[in-house]
C-alpha atoms as a PDB file:
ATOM      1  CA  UNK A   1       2.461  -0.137 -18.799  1.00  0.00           C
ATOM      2  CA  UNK A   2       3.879  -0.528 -15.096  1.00  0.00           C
ATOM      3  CA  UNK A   3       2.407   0.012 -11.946  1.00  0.00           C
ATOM      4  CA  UNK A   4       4.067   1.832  -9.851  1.00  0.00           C
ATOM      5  CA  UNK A   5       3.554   0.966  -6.065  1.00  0.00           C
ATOM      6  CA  UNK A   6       4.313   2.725  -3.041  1.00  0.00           C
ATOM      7  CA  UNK A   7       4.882   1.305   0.375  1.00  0.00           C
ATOM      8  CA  UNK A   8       4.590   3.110   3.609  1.00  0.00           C
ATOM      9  CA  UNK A   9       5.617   0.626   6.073  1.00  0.00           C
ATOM     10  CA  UNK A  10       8.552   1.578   9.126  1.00  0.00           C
ATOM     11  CA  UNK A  11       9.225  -2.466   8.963  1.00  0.00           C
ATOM     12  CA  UNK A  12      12.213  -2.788   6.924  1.00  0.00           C
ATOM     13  CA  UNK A  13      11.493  -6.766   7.217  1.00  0.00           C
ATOM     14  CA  UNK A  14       8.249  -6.568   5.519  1.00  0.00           C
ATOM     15  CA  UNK A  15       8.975  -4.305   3.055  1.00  0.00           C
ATOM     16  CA  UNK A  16      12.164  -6.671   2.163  1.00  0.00           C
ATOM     17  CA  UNK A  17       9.296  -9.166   1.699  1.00  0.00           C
ATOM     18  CA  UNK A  18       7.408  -7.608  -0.613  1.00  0.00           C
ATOM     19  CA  UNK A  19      10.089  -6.417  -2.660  1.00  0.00           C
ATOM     20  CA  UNK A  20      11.260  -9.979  -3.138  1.00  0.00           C
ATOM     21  CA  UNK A  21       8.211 -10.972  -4.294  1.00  0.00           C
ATOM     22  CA  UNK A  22       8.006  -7.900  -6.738  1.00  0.00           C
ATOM     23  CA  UNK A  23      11.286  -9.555  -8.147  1.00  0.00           C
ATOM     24  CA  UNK A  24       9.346 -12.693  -8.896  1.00  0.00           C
ATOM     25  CA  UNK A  25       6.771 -11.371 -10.649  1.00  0.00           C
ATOM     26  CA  UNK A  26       7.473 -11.043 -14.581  1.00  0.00           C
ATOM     27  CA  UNK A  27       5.762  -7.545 -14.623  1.00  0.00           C
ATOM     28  CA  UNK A  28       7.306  -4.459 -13.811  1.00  0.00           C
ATOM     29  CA  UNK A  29       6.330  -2.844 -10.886  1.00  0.00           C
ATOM     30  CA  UNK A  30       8.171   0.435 -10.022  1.00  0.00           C
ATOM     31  CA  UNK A  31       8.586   0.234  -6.279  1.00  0.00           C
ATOM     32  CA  UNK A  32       9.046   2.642  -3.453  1.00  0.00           C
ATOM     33  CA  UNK A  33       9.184   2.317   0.263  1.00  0.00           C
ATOM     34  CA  UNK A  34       8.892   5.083   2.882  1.00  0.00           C
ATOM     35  CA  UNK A  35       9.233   3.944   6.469  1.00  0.00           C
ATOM     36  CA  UNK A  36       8.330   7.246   7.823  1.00  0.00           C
ATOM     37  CA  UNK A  37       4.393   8.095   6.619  1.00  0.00           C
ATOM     38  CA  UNK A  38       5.698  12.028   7.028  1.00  0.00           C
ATOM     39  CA  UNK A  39       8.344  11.445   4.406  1.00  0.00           C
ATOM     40  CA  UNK A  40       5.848   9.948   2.317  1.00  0.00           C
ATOM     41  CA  UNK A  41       2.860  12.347   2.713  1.00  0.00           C
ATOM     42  CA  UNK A  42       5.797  15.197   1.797  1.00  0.00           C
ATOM     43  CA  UNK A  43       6.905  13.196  -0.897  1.00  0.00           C
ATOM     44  CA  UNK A  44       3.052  12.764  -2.498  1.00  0.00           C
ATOM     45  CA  UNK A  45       2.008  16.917  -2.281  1.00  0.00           C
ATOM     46  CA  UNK A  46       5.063  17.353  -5.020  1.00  0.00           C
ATOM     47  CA  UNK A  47       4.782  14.273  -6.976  1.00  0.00           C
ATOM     48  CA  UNK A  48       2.470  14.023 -10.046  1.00  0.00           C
ATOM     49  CA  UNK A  49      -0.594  12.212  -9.511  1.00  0.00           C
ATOM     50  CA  UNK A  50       0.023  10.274 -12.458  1.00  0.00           C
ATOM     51  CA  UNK A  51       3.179   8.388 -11.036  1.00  0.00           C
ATOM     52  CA  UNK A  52       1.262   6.485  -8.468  1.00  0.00           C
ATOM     53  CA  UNK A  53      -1.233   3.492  -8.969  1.00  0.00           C
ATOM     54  CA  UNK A  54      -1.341   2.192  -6.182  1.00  0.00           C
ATOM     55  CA  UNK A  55      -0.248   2.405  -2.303  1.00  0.00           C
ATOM     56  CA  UNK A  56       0.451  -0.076   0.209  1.00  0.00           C
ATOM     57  CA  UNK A  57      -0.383   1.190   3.547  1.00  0.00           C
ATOM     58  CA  UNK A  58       0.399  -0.384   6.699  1.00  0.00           C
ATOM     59  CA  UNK A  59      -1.453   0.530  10.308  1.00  0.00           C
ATOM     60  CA  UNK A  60       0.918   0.320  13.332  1.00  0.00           C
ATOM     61  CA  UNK A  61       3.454   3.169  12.396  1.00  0.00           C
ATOM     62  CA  UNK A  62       5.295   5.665  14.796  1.00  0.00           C
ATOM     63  CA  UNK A  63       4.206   9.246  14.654  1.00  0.00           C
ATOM     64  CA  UNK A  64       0.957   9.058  12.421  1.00  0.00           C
ATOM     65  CA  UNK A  65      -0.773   5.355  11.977  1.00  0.00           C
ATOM     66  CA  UNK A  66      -1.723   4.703   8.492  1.00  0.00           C
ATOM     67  CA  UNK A  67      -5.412   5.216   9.266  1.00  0.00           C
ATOM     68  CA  UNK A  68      -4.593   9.192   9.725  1.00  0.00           C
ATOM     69  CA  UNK A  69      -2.321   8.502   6.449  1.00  0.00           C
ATOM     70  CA  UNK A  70      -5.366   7.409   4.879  1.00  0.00           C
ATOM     71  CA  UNK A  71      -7.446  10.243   5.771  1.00  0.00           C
ATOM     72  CA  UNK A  72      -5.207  13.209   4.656  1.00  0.00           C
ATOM     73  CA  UNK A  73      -4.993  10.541   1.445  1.00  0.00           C
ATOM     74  CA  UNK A  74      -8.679  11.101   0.965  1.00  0.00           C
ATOM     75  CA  UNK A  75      -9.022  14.576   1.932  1.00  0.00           C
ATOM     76  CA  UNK A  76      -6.785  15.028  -1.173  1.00  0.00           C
ATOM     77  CA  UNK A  77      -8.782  16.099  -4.369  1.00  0.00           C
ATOM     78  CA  UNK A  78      -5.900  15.646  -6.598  1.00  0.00           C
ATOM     79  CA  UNK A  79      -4.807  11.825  -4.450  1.00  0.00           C
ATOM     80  CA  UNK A  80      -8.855  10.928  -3.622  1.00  0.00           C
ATOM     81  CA  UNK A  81      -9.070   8.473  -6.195  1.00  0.00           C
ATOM     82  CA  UNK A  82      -5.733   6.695  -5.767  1.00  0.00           C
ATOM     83  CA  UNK A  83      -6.120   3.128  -4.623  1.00  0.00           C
ATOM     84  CA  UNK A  84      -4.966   2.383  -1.412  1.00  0.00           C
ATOM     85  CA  UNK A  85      -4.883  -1.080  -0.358  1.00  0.00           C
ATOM     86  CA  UNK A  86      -4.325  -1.334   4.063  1.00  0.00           C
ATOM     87  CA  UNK A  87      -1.513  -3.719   4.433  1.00  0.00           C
ATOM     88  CA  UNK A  88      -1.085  -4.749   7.724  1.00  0.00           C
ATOM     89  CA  UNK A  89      -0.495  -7.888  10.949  1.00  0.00           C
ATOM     90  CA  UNK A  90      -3.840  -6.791  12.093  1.00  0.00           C
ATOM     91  CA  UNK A  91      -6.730  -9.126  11.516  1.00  0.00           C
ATOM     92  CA  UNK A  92      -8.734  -7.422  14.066  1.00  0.00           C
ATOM     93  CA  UNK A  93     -12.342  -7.032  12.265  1.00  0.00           C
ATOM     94  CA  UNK A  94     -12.878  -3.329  13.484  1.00  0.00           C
ATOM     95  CA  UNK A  95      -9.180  -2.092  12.101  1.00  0.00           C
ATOM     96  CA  UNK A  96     -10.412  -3.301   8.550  1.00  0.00           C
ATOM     97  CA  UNK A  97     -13.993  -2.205   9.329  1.00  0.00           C
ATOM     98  CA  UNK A  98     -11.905   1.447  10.053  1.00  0.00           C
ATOM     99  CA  UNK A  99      -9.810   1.713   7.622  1.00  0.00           C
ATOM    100  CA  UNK A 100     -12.898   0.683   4.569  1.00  0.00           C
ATOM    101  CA  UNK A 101     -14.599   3.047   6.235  1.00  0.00           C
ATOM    102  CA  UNK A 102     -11.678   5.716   5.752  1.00  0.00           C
ATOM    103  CA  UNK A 103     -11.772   5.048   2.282  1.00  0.00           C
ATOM    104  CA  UNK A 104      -9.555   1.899   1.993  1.00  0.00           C
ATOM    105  CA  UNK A 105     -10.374  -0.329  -0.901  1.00  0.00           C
ATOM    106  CA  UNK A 106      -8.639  -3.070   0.212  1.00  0.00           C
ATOM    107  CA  UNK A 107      -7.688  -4.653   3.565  1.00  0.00           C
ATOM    108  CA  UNK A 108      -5.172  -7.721   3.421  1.00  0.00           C
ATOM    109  CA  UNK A 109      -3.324  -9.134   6.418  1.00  0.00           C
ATOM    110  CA  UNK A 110       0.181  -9.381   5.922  1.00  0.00           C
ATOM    111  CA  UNK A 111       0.725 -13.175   5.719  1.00  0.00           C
ATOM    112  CA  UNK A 112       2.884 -15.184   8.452  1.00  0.00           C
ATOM    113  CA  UNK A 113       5.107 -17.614   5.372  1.00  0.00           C
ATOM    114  CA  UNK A 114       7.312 -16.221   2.851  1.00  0.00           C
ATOM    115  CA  UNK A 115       5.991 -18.134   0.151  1.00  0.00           C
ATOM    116  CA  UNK A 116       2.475 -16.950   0.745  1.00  0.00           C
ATOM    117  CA  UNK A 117       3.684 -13.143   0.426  1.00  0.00           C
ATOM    118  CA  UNK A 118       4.265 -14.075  -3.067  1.00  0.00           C
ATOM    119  CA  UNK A 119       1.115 -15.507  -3.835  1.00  0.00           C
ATOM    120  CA  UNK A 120      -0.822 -12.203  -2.059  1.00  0.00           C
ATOM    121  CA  UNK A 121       1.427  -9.654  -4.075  1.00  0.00           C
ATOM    122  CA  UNK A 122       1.004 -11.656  -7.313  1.00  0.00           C
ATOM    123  CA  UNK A 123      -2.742 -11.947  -6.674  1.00  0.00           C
ATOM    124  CA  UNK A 124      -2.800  -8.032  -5.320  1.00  0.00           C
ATOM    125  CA  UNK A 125      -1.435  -7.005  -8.808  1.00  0.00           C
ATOM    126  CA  UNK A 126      -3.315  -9.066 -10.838  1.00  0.00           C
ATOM    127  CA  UNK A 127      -6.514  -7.875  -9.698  1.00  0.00           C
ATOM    128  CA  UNK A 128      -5.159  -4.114  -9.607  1.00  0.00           C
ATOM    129  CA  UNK A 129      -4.277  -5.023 -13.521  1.00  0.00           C
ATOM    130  CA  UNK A 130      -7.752  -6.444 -14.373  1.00  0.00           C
ATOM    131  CA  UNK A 131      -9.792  -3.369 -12.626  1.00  0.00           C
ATOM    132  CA  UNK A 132      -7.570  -1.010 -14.052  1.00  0.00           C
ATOM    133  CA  UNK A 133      -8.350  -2.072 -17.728  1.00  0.00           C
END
């Protein structure tokens, strides 16, 4: 079974990132990116709740920030339980203190080599694979 992962991220750079390391990884991984979190908050009131299993959420977006993302994410009945994992350059303690407290259940700062956005993705997935069984 695939997982199929949705970014919201308005950094086309790190979302090229991520991507490439989604082609690395033997699993399949259904992938979409939205760089605009309205787009992507339309897109999830009409889209099955099945579809998703898990989103990528970065902080420091125009418009609405992911941690208002993650709130109307939560407020959802039918997209509570969807696991969102904050993906972002932040490694300021009260941003992942924030967005846990939002409802987050993951915080990872977005790494500074190419290689090691590999290694997080692979690692992200595996344990989203192990929890899931």
């Amino acid at each position: 079974m695939s997982i199929n992962l949705m970014m919201v991220d308005d950094s086309e750079v790190d979302t090229l990132l991520v991507e490439n390391a989604l082609l690395t990884d033997c699993e399949p991984v259904d992938f979409q990116t939205f760089s605009d979190p309205e787009v992507f908050l339309a897109h999830i009131a009409s889209v099955p709740l099945s579809n998703t299993s898990l989103v990528l959420l970065d902080i420091n977006m125009p418009k609405i920030n992911g941690f208002e993302v993650l709130e109307k994410i939560r407020s959802s009945p039918a997209w509570n339980l969807v696991p969102v994992i904050i993906f972002s350059t932040s490694s300021n303690e009260q941003d992942a203190q924030k967005a846990l407290q939002l409802g987050a259940n993951a915080y990872l700062t977005k790494p500074l080599k190419i290689d090691d956005y590999q290694q997080m993705i692979r690692s992200m997935l595996a344990f989203w694979k192990f929890h899931r069984q």
